[in-house]
Structure formats: structure tokens, C-alpha cells
N, C-alpha and C. Protein backbone atom coordinates (compact mmCIF):
# COMPACT_ATOMS: atom_id res chain seq x y z
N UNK A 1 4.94 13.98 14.85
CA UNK A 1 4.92 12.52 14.84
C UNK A 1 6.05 12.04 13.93
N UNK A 2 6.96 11.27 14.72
CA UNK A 2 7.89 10.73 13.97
C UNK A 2 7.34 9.87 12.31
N UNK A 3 8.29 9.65 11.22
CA UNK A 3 7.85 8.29 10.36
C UNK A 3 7.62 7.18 10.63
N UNK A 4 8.66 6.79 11.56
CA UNK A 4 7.73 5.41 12.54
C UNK A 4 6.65 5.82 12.96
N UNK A 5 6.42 6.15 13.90
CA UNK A 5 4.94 6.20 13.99
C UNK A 5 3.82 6.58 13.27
N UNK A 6 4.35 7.45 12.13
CA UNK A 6 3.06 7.64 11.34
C UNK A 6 2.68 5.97 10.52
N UNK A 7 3.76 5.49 10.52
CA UNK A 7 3.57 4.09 9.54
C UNK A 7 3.28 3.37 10.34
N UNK A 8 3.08 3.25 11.58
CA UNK A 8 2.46 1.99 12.86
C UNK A 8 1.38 2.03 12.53
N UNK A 9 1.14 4.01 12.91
CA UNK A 9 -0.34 4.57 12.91
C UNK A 9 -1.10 4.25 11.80
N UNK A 10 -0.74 3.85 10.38
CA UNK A 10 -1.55 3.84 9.19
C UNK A 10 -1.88 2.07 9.46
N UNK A 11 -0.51 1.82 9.65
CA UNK A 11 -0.73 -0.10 9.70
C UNK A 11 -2.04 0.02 10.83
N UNK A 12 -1.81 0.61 11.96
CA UNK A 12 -3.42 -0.02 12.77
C UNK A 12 -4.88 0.42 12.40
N UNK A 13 -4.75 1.70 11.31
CA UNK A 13 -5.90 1.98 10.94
C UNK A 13 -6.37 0.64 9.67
N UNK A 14 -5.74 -0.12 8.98
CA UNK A 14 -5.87 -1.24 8.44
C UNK A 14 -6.46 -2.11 9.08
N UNK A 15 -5.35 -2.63 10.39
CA UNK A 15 -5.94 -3.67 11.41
C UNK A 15 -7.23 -3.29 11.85
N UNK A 16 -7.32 -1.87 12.08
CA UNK A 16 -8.76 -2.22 12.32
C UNK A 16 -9.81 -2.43 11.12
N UNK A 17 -9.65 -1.71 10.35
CA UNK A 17 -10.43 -2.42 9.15
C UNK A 17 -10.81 -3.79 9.16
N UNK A 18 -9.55 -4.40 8.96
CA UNK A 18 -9.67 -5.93 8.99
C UNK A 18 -10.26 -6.47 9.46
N UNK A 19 -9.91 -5.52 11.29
CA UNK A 19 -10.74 -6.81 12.22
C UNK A 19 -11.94 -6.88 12.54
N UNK A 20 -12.35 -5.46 12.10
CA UNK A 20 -14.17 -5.50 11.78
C UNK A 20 -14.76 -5.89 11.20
N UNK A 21 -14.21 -6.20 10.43
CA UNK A 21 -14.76 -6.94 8.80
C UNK A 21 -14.84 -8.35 9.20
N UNK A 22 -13.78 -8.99 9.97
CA UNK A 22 -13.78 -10.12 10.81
C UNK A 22 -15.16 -10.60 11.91
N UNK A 23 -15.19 -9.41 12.48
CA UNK A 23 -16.45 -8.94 13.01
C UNK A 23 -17.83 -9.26 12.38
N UNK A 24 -18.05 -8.37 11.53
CA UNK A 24 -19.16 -8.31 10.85
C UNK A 24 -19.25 -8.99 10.16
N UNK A 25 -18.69 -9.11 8.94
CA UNK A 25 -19.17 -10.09 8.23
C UNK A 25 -17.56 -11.35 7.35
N UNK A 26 -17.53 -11.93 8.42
CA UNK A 26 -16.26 -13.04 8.37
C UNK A 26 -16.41 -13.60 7.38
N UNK A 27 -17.34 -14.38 6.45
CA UNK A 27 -17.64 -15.29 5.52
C UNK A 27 -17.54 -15.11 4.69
N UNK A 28 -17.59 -13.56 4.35
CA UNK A 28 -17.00 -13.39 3.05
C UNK A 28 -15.75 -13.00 2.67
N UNK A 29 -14.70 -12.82 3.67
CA UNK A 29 -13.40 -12.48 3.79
C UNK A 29 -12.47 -14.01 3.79
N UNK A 30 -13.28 -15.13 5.07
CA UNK A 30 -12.73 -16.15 4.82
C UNK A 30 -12.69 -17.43 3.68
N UNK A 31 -13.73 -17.03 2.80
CA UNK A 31 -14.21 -17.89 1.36
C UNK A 31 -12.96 -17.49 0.52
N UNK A 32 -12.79 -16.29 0.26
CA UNK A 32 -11.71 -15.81 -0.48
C UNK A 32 -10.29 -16.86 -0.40
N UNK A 33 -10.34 -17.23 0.89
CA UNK A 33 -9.04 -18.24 0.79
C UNK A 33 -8.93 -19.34 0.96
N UNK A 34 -10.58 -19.54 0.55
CA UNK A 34 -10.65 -21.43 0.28
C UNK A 34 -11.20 -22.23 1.78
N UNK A 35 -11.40 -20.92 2.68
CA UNK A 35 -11.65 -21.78 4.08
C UNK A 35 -13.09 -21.51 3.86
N UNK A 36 -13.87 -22.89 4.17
CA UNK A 36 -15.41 -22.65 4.52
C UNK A 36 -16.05 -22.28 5.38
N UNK A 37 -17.22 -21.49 4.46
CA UNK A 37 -18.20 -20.96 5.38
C UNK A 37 -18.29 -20.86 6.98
N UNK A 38 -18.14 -20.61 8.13
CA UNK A 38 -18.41 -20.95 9.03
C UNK A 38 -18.99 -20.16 10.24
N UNK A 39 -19.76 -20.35 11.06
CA UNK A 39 -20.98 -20.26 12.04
C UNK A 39 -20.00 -19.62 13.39
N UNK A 40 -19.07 -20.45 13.69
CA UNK A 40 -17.99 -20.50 15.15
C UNK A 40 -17.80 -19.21 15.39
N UNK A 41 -17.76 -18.97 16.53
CA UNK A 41 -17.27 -17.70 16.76
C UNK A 41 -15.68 -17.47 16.24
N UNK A 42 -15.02 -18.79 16.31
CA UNK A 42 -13.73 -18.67 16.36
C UNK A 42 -13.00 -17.28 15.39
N UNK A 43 -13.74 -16.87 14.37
CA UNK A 43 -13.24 -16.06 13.12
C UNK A 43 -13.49 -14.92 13.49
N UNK A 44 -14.47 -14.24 14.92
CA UNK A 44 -15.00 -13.17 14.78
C UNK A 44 -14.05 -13.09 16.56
N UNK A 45 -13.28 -13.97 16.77
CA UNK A 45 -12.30 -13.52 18.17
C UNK A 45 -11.14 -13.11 17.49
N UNK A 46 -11.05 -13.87 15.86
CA UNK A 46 -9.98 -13.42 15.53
C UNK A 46 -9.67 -12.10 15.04
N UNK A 47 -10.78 -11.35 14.69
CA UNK A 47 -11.23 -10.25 14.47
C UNK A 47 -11.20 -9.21 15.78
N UNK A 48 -11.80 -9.90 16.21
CA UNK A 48 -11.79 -8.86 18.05
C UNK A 48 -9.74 -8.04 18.34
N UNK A 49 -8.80 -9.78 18.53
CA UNK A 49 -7.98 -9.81 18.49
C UNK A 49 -7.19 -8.72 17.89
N UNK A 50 -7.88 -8.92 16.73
CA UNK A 50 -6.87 -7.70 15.76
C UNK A 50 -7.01 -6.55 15.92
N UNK A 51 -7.91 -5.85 16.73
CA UNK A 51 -8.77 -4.54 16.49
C UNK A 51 -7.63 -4.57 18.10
N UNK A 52 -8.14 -4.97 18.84
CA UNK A 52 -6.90 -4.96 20.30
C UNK A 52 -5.86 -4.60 19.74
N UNK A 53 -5.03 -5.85 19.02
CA UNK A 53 -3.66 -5.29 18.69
C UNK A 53 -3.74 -4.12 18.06
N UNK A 54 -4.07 -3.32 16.94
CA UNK A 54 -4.42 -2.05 16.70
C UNK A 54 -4.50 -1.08 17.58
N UNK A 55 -4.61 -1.12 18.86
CA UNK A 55 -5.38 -0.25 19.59
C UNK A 55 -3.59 -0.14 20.39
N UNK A 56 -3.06 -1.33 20.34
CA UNK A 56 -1.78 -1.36 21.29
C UNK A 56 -0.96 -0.40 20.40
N UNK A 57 -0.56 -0.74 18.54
CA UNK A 57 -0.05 0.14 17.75
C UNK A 57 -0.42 1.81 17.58
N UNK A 58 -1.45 2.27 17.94
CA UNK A 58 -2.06 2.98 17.69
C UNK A 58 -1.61 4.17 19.27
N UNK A 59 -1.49 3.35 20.39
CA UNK A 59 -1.31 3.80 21.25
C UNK A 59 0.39 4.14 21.41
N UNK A 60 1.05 2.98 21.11
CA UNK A 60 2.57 3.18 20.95
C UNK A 60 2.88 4.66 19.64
N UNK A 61 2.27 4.54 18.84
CA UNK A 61 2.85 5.72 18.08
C UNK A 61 2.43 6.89 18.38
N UNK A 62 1.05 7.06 19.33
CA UNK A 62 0.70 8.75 19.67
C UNK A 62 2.16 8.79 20.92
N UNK A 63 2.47 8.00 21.45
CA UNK A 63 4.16 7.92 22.65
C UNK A 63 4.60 7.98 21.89
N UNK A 64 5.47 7.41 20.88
CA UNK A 64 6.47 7.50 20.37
C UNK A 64 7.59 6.65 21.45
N UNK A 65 6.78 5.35 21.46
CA UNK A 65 7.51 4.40 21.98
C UNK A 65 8.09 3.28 20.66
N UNK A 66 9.87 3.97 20.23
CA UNK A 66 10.31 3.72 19.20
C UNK A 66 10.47 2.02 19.36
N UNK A 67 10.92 1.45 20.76
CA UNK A 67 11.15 0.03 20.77
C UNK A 67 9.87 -1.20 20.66
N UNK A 68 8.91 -0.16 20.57
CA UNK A 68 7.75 -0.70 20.03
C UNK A 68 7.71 -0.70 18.90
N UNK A 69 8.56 -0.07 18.17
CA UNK A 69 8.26 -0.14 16.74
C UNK A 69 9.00 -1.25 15.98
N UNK A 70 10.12 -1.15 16.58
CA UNK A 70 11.14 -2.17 16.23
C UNK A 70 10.99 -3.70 16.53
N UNK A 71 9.99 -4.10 17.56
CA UNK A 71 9.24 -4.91 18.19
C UNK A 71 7.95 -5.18 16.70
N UNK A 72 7.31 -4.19 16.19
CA UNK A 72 6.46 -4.86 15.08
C UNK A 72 7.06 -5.00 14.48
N UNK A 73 8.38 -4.25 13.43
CA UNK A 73 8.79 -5.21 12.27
C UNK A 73 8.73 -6.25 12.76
N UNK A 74 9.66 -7.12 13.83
CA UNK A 74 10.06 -8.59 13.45
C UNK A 74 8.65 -9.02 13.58
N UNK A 75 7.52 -8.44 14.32
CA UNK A 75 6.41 -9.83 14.46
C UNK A 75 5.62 -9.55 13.26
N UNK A 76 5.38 -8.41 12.57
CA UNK A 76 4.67 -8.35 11.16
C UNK A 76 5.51 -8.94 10.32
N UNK A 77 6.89 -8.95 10.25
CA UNK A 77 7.70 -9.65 9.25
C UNK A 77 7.36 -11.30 9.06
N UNK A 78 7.04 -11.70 10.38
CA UNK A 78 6.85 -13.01 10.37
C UNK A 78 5.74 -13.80 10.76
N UNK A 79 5.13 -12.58 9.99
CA UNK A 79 3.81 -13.11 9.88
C UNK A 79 3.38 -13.97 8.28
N UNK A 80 4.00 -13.59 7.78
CA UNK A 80 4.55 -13.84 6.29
C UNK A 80 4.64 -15.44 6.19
N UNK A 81 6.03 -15.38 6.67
CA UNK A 81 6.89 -16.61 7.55
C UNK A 81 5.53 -17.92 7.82
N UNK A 82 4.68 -17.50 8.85
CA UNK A 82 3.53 -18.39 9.67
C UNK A 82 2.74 -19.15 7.70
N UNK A 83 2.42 -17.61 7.14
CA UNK A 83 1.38 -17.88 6.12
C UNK A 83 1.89 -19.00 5.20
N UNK A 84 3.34 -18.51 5.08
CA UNK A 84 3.82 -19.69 3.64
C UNK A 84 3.68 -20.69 4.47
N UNK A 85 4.12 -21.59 5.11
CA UNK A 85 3.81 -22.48 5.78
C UNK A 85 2.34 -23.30 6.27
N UNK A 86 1.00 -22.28 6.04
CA UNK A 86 0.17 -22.74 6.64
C UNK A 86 -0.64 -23.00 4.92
N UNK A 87 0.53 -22.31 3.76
CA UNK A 87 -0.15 -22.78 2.49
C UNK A 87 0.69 -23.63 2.09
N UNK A 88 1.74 -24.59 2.24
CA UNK A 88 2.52 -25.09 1.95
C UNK A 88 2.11 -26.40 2.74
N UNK A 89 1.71 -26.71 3.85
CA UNK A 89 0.55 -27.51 4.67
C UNK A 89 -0.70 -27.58 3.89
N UNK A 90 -0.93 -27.06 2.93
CA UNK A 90 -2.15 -27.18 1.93
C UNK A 90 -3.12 -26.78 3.22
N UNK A 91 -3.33 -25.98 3.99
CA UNK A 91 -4.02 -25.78 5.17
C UNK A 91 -4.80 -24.32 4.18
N UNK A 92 -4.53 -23.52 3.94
CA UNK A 92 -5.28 -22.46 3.10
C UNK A 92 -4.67 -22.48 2.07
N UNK A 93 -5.35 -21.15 0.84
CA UNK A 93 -5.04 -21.34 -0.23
C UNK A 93 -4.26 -19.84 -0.31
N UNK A 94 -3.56 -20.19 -1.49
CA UNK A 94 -1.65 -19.70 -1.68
C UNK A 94 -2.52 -17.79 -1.68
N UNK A 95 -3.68 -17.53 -1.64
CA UNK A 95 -4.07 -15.98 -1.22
C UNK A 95 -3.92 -15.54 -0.49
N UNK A 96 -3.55 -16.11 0.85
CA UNK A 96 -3.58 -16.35 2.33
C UNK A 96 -2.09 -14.84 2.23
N UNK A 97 -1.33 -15.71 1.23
CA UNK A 97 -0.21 -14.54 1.23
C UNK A 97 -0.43 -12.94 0.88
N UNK A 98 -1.36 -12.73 0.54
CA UNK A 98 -1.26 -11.58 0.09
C UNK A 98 -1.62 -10.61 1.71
N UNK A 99 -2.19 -10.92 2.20
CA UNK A 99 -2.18 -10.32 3.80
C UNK A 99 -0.91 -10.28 4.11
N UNK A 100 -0.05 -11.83 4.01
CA UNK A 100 1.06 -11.60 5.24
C UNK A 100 1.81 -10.83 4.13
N UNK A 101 1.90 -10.18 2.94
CA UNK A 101 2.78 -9.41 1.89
C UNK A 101 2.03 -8.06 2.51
N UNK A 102 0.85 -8.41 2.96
CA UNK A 102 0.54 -6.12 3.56
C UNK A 102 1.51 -6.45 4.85
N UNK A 103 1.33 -7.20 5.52
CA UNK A 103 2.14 -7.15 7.27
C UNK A 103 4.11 -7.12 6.77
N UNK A 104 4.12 -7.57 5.60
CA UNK A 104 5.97 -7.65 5.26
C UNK A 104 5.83 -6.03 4.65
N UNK A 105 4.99 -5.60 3.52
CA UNK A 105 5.40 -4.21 3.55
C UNK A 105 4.96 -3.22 4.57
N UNK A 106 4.15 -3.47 5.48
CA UNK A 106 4.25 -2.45 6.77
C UNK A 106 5.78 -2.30 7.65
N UNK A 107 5.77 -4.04 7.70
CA UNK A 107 7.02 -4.00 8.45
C UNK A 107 8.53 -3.30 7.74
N UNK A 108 8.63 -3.42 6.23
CA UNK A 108 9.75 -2.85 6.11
C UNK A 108 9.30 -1.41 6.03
N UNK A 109 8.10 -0.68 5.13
CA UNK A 109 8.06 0.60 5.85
C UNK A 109 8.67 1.38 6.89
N UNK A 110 8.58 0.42 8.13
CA UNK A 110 8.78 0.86 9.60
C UNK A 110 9.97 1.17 9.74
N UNK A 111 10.37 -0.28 8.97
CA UNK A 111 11.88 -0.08 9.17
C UNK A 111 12.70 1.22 8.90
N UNK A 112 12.01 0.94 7.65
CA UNK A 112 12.98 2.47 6.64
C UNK A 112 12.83 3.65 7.44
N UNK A 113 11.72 3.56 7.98
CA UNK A 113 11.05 4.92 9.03
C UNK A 113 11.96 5.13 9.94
N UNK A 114 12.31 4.28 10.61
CA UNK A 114 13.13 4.41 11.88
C UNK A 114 14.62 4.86 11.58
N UNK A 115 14.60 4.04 10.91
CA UNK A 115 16.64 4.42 10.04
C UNK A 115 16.33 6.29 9.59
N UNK A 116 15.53 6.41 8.95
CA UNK A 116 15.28 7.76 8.53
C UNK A 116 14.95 8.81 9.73
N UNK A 117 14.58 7.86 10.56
CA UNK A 117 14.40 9.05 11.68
C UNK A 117 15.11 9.36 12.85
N UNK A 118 16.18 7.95 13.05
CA UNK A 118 17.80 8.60 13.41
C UNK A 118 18.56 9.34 12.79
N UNK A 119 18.63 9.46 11.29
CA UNK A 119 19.47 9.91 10.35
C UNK A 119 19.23 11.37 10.75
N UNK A 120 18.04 11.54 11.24
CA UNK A 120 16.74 13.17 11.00
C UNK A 120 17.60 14.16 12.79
């Protein structure tokens, strides 16, 4: 297994973490950043969501489909990007970043992975 893919592969074993936790028990993951309590399913699709995308990363790195990889930096990079903005909107609170700071160091991980694994 290439370094890209071992670093996709670790990033989706996270996502899924996450998105179970989204799953199961949402309310106490979403309090942490100032958003209230809430009943909606809406928090536990977002959870579903993530465990999918995981499953797409997870699948691209047992291939070693490299333009998939290069394809998550930019969208984990800017995921970052979405967060400052949605705390800068006073819409969540400035913790919100510390997620999109795991999705910016996955993404440069990857990066480095890939450069290292043409070099290889």
C-alpha cells in the first residue's frame, strides 16, 4: 500500500468514527460547538453521510486510485475554508475549527504522501 493510501486509509477510519458518533449520540458532539441540543434527524444524516464518504476513501486506497487522492486534498483542504466562514458568520463557535484543522492536516499528509511516492 502506497503512503497515499495508507493516509486516506487512516483519514476514513476517523470519518468513520465521527460519523457514528453522529449517529449515536449527536448531542453531545454538537453542544461542544455552541449548537443546541437537537431532536432532527438532520445531525444523524450528517453522520450517515460521513461514514459513506469513508467507505468511498477507504475503497479508493485498497485500488490505489492515486487521482482520488489528489481529489481529497483539495476537498479536505477546504473544508477548513467552509468552517472559518461559518464561525466568522457567528453561525458556530470558533471550535468548529479544530475538525476542519484534522481535514487540513489529513489533507497535507496526503499530499506529502503522494510527492514521496513518485519520488519512491
Amino acid at each position: 500500500m502506497s503512503k497515499a493510501a495508507r493516509s486516506l486509509l487512516i483519514f476514513a477510519i476517523y470519518l468513520i468514527a465521527l460519523g457514528l458518533f453522529l449517529l449515536i449520540a449527536p448531542n453531545t458532539l454538537i453542544t461542544l460547538f455552541g449548537l443546541p441540543e437537537t431532536q432532527d434527524v438532520w445531525i444523524r444524516v450528517v453522520g450517515m453521510l460521513i461514514v459513506l464518504l469513508a467507505t468511498y476513501d477507504i475503497q479508493a486506497a485498497r485500488h490505489e486510485l492515486a487521482n482520488f487522492f489528489q481529489w481529497s486534498v483539495v476537498a479536505r483542504a477546504a473544508v477548513i475554508v467552509f468552517f472559518a466562514g461559518f464561525v466568522m458568520a457567528n453561525l458556530v463557535e470558533p471550535m468548529l475549527l479544530l475538525f476542519g484543522a484534522i481535514d487540513l492536516a489529513g489533507a497535507i499528509w496526503t499530499a506529502i504522501a503522494l510527492r514521496q511516492d513518485r519520488g519512491a
